[in-house]
N, C-alpha and C. Protein backbone atom coordinates (compact mmCIF):
# COMPACT_ATOMS: atom_id res chain seq x y z
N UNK A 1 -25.09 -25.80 1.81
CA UNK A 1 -26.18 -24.89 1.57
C UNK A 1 -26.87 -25.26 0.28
N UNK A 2 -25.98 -25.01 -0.64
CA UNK A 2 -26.76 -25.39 -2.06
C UNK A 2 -25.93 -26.18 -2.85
N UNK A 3 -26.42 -27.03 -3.32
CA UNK A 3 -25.79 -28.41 -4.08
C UNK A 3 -25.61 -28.36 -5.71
N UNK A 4 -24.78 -28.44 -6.31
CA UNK A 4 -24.04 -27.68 -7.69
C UNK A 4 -23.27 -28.83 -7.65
N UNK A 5 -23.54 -30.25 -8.61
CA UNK A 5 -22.53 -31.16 -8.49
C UNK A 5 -21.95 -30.60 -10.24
N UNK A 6 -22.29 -29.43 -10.49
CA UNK A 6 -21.06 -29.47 -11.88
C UNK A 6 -19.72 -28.68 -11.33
N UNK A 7 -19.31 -28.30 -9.88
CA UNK A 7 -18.39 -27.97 -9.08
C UNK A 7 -17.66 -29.09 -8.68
N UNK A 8 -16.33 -28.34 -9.01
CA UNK A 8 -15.28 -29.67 -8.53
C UNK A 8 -14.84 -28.95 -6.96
N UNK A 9 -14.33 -30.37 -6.32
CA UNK A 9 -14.12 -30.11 -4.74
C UNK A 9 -12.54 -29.04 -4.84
N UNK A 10 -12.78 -28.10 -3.79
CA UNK A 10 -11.91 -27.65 -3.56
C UNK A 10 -11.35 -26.64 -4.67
N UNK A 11 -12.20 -26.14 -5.24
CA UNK A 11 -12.36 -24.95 -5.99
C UNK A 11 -12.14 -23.94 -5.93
N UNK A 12 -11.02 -23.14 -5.98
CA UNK A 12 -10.94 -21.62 -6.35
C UNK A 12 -11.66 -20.39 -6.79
N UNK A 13 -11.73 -19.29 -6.59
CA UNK A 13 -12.40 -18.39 -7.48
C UNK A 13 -11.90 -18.69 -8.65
N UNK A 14 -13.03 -17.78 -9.25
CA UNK A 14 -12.84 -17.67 -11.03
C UNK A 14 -10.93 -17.29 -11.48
N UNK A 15 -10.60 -16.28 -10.90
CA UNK A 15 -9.32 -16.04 -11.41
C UNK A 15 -7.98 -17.21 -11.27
N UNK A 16 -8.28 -17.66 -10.48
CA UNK A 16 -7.61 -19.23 -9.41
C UNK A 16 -6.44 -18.77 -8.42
N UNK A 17 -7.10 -17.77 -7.79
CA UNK A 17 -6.24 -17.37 -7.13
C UNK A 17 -7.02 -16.79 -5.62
N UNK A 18 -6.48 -16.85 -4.36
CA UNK A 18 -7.16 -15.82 -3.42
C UNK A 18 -6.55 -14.64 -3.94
N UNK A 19 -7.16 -13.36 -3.03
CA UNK A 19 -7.51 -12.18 -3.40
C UNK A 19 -5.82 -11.77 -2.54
N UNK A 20 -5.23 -10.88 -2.61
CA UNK A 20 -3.85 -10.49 -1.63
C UNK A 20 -4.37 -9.05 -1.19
N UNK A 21 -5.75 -8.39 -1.84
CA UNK A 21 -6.12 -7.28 -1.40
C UNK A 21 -7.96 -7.63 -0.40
N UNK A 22 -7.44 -6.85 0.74
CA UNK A 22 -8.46 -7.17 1.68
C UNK A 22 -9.95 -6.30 0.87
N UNK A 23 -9.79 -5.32 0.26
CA UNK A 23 -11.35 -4.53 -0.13
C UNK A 23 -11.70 -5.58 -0.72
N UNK A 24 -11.87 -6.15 -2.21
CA UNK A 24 -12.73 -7.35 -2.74
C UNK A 24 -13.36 -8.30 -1.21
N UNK A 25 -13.07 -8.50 -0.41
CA UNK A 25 -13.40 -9.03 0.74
C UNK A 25 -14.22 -8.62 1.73
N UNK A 26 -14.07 -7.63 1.63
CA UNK A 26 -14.94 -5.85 2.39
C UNK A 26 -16.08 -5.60 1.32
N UNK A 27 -15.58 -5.52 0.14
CA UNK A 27 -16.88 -5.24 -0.39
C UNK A 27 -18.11 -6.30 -0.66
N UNK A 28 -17.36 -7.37 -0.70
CA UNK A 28 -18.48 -8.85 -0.58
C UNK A 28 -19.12 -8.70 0.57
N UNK A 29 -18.48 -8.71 1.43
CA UNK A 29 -19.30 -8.71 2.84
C UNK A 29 -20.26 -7.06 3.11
N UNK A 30 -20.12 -6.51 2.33
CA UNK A 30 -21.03 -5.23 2.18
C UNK A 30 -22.19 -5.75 2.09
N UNK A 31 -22.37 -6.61 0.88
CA UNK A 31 -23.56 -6.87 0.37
C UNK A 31 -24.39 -7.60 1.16
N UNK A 32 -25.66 -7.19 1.15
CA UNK A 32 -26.65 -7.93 2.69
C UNK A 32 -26.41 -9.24 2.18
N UNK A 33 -27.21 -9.24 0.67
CA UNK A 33 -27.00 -11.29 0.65
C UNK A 33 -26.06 -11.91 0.86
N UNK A 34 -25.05 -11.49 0.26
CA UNK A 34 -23.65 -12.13 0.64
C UNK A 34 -23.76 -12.09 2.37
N UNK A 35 -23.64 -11.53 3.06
CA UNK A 35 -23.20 -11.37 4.28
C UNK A 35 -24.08 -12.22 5.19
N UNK A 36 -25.45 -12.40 4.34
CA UNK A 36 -26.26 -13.58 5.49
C UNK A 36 -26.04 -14.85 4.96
N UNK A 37 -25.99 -14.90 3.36
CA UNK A 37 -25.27 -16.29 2.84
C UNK A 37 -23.98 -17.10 4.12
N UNK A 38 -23.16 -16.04 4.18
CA UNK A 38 -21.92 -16.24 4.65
C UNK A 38 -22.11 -16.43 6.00
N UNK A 39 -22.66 -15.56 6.87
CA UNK A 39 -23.19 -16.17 7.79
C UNK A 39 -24.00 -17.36 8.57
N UNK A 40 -24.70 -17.34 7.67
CA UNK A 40 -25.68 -18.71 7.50
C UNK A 40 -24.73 -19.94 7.68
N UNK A 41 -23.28 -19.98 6.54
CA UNK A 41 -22.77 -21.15 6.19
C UNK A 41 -21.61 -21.16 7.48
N UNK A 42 -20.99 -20.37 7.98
CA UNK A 42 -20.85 -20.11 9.15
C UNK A 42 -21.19 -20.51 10.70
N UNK A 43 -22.37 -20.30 10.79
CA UNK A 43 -23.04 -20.83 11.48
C UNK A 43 -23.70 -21.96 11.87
N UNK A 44 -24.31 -22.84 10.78
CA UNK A 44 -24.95 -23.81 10.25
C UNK A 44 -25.37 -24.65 9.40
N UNK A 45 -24.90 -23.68 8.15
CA UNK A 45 -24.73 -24.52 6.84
C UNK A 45 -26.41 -24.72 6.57
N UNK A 46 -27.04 -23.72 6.97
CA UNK A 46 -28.48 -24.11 6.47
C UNK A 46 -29.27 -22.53 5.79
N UNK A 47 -29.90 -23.56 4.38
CA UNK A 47 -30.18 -22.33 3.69
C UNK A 47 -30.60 -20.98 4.03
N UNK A 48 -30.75 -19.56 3.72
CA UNK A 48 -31.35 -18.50 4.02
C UNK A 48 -32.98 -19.12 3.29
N UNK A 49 -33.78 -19.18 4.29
CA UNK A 49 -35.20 -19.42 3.75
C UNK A 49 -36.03 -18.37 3.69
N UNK A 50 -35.61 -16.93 3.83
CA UNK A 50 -36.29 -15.90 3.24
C UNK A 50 -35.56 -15.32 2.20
N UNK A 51 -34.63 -16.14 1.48
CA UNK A 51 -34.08 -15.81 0.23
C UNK A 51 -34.75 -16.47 -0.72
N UNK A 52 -34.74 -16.00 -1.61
CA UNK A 52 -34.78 -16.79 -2.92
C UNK A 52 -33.68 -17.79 -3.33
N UNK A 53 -33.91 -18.67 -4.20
CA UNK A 53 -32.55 -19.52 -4.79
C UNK A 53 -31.72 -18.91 -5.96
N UNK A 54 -32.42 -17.67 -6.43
CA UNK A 54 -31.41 -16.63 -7.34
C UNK A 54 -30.39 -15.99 -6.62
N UNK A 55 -30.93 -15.44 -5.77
CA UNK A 55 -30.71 -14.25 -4.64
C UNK A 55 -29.77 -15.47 -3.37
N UNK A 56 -29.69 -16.50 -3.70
CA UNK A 56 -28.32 -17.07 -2.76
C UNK A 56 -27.55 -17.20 -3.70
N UNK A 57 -27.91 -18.02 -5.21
CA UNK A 57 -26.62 -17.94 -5.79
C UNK A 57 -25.80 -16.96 -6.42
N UNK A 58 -25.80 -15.68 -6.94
CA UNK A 58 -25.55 -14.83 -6.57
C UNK A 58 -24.93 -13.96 -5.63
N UNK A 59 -25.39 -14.32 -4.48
CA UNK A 59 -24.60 -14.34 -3.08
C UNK A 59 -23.51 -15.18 -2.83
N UNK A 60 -23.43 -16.63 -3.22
CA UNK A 60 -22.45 -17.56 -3.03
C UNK A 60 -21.29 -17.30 -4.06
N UNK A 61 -21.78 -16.84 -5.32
CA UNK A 61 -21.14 -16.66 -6.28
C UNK A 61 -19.79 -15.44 -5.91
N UNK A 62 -20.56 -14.22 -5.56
CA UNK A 62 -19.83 -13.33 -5.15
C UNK A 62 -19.03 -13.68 -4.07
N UNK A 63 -19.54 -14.48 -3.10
CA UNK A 63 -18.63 -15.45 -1.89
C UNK A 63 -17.13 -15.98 -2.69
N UNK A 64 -17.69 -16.52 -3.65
CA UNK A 64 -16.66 -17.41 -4.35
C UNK A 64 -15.55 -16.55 -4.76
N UNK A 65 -15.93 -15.86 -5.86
CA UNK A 65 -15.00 -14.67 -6.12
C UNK A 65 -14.34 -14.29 -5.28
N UNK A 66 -14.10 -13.93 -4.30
CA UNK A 66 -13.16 -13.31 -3.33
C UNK A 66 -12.72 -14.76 -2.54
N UNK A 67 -12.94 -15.92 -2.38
CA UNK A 67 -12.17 -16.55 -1.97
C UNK A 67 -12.84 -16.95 -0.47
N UNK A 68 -14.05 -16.82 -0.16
CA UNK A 68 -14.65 -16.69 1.11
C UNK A 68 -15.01 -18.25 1.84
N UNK A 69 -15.81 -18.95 0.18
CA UNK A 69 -16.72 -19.54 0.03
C UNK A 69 -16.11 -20.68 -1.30
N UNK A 70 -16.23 -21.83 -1.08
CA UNK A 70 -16.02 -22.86 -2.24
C UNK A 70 -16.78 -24.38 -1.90
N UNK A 71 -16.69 -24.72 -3.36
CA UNK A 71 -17.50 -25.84 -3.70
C UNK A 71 -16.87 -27.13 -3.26
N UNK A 72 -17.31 -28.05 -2.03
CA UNK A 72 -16.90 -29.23 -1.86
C UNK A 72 -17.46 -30.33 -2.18
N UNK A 73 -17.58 -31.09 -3.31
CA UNK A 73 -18.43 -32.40 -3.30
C UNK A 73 -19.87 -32.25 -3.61
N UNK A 74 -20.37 -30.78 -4.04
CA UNK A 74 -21.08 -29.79 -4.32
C UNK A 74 -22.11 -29.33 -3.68
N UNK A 75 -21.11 -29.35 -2.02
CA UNK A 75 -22.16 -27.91 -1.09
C UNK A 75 -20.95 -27.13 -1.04
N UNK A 76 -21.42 -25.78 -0.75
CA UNK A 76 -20.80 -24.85 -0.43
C UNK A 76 -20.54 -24.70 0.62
N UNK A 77 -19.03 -23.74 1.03
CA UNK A 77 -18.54 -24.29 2.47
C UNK A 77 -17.92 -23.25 2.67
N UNK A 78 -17.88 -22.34 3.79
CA UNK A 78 -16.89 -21.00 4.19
C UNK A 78 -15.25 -21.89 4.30
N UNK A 79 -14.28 -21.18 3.70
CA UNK A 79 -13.11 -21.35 3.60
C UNK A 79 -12.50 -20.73 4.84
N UNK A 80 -12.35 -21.58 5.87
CA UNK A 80 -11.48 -21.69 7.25
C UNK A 80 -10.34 -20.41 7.30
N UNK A 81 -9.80 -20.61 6.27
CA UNK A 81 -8.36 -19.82 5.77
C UNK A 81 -8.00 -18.77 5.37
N UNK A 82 -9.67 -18.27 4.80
CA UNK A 82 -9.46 -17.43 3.92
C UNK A 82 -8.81 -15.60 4.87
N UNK A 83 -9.25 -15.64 5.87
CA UNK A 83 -8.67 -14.58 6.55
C UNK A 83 -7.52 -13.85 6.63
N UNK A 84 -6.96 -15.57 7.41
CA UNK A 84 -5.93 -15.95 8.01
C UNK A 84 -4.31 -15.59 6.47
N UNK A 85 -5.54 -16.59 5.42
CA UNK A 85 -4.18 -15.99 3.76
C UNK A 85 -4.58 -14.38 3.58
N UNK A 86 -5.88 -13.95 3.51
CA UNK A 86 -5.90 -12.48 3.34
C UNK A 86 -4.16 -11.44 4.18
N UNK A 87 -4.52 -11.58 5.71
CA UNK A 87 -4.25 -10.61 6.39
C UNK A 87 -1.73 -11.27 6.49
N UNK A 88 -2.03 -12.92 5.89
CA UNK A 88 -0.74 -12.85 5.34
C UNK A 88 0.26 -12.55 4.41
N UNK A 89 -1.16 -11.86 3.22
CA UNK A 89 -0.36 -11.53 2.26
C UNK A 89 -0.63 -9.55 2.05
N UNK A 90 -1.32 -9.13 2.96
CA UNK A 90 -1.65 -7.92 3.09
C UNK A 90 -0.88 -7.01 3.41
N UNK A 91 -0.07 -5.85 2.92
CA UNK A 91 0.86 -4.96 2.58
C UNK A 91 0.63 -4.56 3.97
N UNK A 92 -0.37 -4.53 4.82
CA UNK A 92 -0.51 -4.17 6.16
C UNK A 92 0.90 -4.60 7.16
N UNK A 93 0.91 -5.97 6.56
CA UNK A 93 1.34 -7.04 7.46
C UNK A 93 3.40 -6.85 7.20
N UNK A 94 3.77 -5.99 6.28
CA UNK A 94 4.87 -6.22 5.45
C UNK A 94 5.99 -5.83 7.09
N UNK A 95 7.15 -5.68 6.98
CA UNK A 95 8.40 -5.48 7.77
C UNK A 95 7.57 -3.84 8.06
N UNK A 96 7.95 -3.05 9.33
CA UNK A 96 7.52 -1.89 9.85
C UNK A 96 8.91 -1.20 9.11
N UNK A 97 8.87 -0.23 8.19
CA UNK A 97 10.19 0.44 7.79
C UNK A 97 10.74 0.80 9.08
N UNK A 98 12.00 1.21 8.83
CA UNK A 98 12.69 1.85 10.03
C UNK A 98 13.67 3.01 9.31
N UNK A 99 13.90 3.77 10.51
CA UNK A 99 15.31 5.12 9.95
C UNK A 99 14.28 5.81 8.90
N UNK A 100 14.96 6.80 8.19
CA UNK A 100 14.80 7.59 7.21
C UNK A 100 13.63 6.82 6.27
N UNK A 101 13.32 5.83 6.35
CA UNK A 101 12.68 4.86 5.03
C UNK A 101 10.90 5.00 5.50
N UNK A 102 10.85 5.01 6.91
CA UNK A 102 9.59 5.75 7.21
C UNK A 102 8.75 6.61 7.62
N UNK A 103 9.78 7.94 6.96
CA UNK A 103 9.62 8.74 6.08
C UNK A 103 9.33 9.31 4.85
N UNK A 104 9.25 7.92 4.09
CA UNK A 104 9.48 7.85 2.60
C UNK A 104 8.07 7.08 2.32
N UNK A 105 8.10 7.67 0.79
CA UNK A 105 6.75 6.54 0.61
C UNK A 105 7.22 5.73 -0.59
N UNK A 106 6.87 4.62 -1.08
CA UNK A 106 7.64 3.32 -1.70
C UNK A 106 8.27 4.16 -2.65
N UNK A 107 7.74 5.43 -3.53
CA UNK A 107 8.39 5.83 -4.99
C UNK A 107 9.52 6.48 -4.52
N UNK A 108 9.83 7.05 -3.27
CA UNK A 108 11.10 7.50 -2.64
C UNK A 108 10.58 8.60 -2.20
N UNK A 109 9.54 9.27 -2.20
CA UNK A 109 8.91 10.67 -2.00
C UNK A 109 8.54 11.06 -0.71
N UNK A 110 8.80 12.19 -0.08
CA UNK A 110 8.60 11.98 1.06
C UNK A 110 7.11 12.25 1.70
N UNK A 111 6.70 11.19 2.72
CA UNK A 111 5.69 11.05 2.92
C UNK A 111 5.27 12.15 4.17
N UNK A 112 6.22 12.57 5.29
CA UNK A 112 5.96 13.33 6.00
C UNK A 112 7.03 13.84 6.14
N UNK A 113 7.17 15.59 7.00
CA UNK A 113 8.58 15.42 7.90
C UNK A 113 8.95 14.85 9.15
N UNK A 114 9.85 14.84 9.41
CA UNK A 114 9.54 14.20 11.22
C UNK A 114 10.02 14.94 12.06
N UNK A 115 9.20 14.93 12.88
CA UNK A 115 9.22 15.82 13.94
C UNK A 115 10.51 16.10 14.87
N UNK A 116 11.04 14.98 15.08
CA UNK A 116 12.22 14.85 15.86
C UNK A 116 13.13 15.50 14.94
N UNK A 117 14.02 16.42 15.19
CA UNK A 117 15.43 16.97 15.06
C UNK A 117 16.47 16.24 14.27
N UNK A 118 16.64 15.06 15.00
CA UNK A 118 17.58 14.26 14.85
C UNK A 118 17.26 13.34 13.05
N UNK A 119 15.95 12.89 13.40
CA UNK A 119 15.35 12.14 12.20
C UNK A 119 14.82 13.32 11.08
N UNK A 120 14.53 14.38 11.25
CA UNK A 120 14.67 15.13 10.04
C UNK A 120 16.05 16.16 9.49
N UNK A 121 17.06 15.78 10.26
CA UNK A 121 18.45 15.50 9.76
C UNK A 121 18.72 14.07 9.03
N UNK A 122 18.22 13.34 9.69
CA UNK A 122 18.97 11.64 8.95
C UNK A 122 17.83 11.97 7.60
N UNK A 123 16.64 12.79 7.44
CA UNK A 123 16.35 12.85 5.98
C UNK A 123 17.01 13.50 4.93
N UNK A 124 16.92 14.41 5.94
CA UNK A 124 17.69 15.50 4.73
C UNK A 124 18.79 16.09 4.25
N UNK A 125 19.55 14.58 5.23
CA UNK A 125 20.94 14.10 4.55
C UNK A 125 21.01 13.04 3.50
N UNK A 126 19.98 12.49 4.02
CA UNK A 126 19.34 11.24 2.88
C UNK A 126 19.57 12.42 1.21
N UNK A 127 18.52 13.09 1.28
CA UNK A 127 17.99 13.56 0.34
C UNK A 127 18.81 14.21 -0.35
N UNK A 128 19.70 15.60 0.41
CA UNK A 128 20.88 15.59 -0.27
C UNK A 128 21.76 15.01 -0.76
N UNK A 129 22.39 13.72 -0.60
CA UNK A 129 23.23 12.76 -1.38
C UNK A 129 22.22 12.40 -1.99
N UNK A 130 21.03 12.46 -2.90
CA UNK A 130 20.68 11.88 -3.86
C UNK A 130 20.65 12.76 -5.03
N UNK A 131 20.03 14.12 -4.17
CA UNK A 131 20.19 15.34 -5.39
C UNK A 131 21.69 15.71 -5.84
N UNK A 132 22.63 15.73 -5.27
CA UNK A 132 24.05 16.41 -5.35
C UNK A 132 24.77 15.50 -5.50
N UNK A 133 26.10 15.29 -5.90
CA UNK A 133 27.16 14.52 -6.04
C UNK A 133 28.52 15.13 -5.53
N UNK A 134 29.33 14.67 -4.73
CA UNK A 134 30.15 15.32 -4.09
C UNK A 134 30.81 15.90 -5.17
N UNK A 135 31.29 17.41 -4.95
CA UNK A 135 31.72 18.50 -6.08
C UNK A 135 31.44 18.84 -6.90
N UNK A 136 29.97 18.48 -6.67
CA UNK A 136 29.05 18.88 -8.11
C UNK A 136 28.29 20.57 -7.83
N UNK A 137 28.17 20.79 -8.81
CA UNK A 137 27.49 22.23 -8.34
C UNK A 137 26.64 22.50 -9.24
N UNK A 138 25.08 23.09 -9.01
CA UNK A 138 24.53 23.32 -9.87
C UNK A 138 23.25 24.35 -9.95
N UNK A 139 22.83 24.79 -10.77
CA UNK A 139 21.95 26.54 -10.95
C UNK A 139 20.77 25.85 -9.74
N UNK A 140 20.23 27.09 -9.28
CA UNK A 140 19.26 27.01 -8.65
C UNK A 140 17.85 26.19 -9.05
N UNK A 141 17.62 26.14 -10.74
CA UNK A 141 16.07 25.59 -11.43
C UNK A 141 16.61 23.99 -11.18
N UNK A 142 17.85 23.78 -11.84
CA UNK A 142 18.36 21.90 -11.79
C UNK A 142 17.68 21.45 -10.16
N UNK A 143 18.61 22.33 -9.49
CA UNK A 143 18.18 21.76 -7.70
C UNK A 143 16.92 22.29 -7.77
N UNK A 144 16.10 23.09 -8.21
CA UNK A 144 14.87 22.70 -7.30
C UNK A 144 14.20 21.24 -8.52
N UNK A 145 14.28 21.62 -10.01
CA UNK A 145 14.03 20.06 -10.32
C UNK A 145 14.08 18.66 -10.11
N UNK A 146 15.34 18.53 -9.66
CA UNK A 146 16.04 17.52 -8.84
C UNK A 146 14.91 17.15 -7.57
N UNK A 147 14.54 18.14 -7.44
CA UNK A 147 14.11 17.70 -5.68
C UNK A 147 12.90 17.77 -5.69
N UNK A 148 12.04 17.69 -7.21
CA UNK A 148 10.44 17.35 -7.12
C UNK A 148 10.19 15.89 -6.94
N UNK A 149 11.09 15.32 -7.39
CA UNK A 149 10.45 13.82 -7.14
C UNK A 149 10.35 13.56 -5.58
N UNK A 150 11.18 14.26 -4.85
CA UNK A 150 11.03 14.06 -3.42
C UNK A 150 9.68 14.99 -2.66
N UNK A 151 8.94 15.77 -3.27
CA UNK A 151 8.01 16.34 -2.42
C UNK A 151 6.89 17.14 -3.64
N UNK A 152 5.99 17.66 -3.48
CA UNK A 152 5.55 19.17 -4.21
C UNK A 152 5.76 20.30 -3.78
N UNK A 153 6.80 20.20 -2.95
CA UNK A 153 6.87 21.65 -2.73
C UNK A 153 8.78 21.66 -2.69
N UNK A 154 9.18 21.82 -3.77
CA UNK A 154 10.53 21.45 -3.77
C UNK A 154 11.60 22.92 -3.24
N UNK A 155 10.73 23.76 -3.38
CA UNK A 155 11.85 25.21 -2.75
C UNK A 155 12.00 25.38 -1.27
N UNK A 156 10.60 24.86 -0.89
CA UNK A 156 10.74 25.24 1.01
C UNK A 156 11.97 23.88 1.14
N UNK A 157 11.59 22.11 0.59
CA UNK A 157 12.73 21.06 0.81
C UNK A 157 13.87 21.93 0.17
N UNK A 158 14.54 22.85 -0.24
CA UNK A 158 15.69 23.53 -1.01
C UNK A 158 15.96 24.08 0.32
N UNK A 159 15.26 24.86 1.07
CA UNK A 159 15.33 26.02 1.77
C UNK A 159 15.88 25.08 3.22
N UNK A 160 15.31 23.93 2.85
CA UNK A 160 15.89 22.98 4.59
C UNK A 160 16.61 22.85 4.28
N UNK A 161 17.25 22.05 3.10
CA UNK A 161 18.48 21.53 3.17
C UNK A 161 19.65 22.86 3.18
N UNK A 162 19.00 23.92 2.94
CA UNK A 162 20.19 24.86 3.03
C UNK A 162 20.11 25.00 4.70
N UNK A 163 19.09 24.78 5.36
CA UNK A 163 19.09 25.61 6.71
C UNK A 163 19.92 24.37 7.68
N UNK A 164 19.61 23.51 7.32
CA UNK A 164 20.55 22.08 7.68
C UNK A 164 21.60 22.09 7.44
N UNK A 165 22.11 23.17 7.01
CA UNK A 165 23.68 22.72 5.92
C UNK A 165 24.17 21.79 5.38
N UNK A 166 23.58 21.31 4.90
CA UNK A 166 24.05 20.06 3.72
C UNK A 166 24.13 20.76 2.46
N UNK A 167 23.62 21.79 1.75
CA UNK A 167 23.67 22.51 0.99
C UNK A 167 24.00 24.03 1.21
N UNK A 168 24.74 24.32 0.43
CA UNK A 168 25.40 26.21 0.75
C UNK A 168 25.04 26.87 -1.27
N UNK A 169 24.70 27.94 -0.81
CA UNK A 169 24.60 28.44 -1.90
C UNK A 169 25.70 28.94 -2.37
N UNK A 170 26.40 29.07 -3.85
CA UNK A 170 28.00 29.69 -3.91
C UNK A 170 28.04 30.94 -4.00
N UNK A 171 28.89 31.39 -4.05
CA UNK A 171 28.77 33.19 -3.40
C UNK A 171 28.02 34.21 -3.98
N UNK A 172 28.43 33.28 -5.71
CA UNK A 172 27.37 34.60 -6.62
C UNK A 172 25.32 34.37 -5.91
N UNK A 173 25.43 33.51 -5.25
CA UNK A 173 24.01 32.88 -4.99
C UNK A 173 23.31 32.69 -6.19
N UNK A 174 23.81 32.27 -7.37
CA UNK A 174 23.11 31.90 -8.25
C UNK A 174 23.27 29.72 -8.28
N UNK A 175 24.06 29.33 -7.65
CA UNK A 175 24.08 28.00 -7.65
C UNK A 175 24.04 26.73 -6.57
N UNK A 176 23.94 25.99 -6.60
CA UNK A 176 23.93 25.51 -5.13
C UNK A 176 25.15 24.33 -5.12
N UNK A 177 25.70 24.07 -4.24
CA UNK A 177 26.56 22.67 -4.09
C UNK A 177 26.67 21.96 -2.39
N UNK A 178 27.16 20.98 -2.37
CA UNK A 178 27.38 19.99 -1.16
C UNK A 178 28.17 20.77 -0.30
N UNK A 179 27.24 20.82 1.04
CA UNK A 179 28.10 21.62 2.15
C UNK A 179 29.61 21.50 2.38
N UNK A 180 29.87 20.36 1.96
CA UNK A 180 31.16 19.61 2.59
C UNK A 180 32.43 20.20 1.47
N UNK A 181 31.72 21.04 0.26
CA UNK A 181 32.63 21.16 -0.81
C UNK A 181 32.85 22.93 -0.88
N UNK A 182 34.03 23.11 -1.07
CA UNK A 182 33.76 24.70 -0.80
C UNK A 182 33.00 25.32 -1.76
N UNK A 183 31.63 26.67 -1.21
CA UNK A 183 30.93 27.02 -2.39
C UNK A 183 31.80 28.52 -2.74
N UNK A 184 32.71 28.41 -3.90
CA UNK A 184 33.71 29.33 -4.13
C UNK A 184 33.51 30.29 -5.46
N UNK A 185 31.93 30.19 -6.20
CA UNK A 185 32.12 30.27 -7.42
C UNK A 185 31.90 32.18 -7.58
């Protein structure tokens, strides 16, 4: 398209790196110039002739930046690959969690409940062995503290895990401990 022999072949964006996040990629292709630049080179490799030569480089430039578009021998050339490395390094693409884990969102927090019976038991057995320690017992404010990092609403998650029995309140009902441990206090 446009000839820039102070470009070395096989050129990187500015940072020297492709992009591992697909928006910078989305938002280049937002832009009309960019998007008929890119097309153009795509298609035919022949200039936009109702552009200006500001108004392509500019366009190519922003091409470049995200990894779209690079300098060979000094024409510019759509990068074959660039997709194909986008959508391989894209958090989209990662292992599908499984069990209790997709439920969770990466900081450990829970992202939904689940609907099924069975799988919002395997959570909120999860969850209790993280708050409690077998024979541990402790005031009602600790457990609901304990159990903000897992949600914002940490008394109704208090109120399951008691209704689940994994947790029993001890008799004075001022404390809580592990179902499995007698609550005797």
């Amino acid at each position: 398209m446009e000839q820039d022999d102070s470009a070395s072949a096989d050129e990187t964006p500015a940072d020297g790196q492709r992009p591992a996040d697909w928006r910078p990629v989305v938002a280049a292709l937002a832009n009309r110039d960019a998007r008929a630049v890119w097309a153009q080179l795509i298609a035919d490799g022949a200039p936009a002739s109702e552009m200006s030569p500001a108004r392509q480089r500019r366009a190519l430039a922003l091409l470049e930046s995200v990894g779209l578009v690079r300098r060979a021998d000094g024409v510019h050339e759509p990068v074959d690959t660039a997709f194909r490395e986008l959508l391989a390094t894209s958090a989209s693409l990662q292992p599908r969690r499984t069990g209790v884990e997709r439920f969770l969102r990466p900081d450990g927090r829970i992202d939904r409940f689940p609907a099924a019976a069975e799988d919002r038991a395997a959570l909120l057995a999860r969850i209790g062995d993280r708050v409690l320690a077998d024979g541990e017992t402790v005031t009602e404010r600790e457990l609901t503290e304990r159990l903000t990092r897992f949600g914002a609403d940490p008394v109704t998650l208090r109120r399951y895990l008691v209704d689940a029995g994994i947790l029993v309140r001890t008799r004075s009902g001022s404390e809580y401990a592990r179902a499995d441990v007698p609550a005797d206090s």
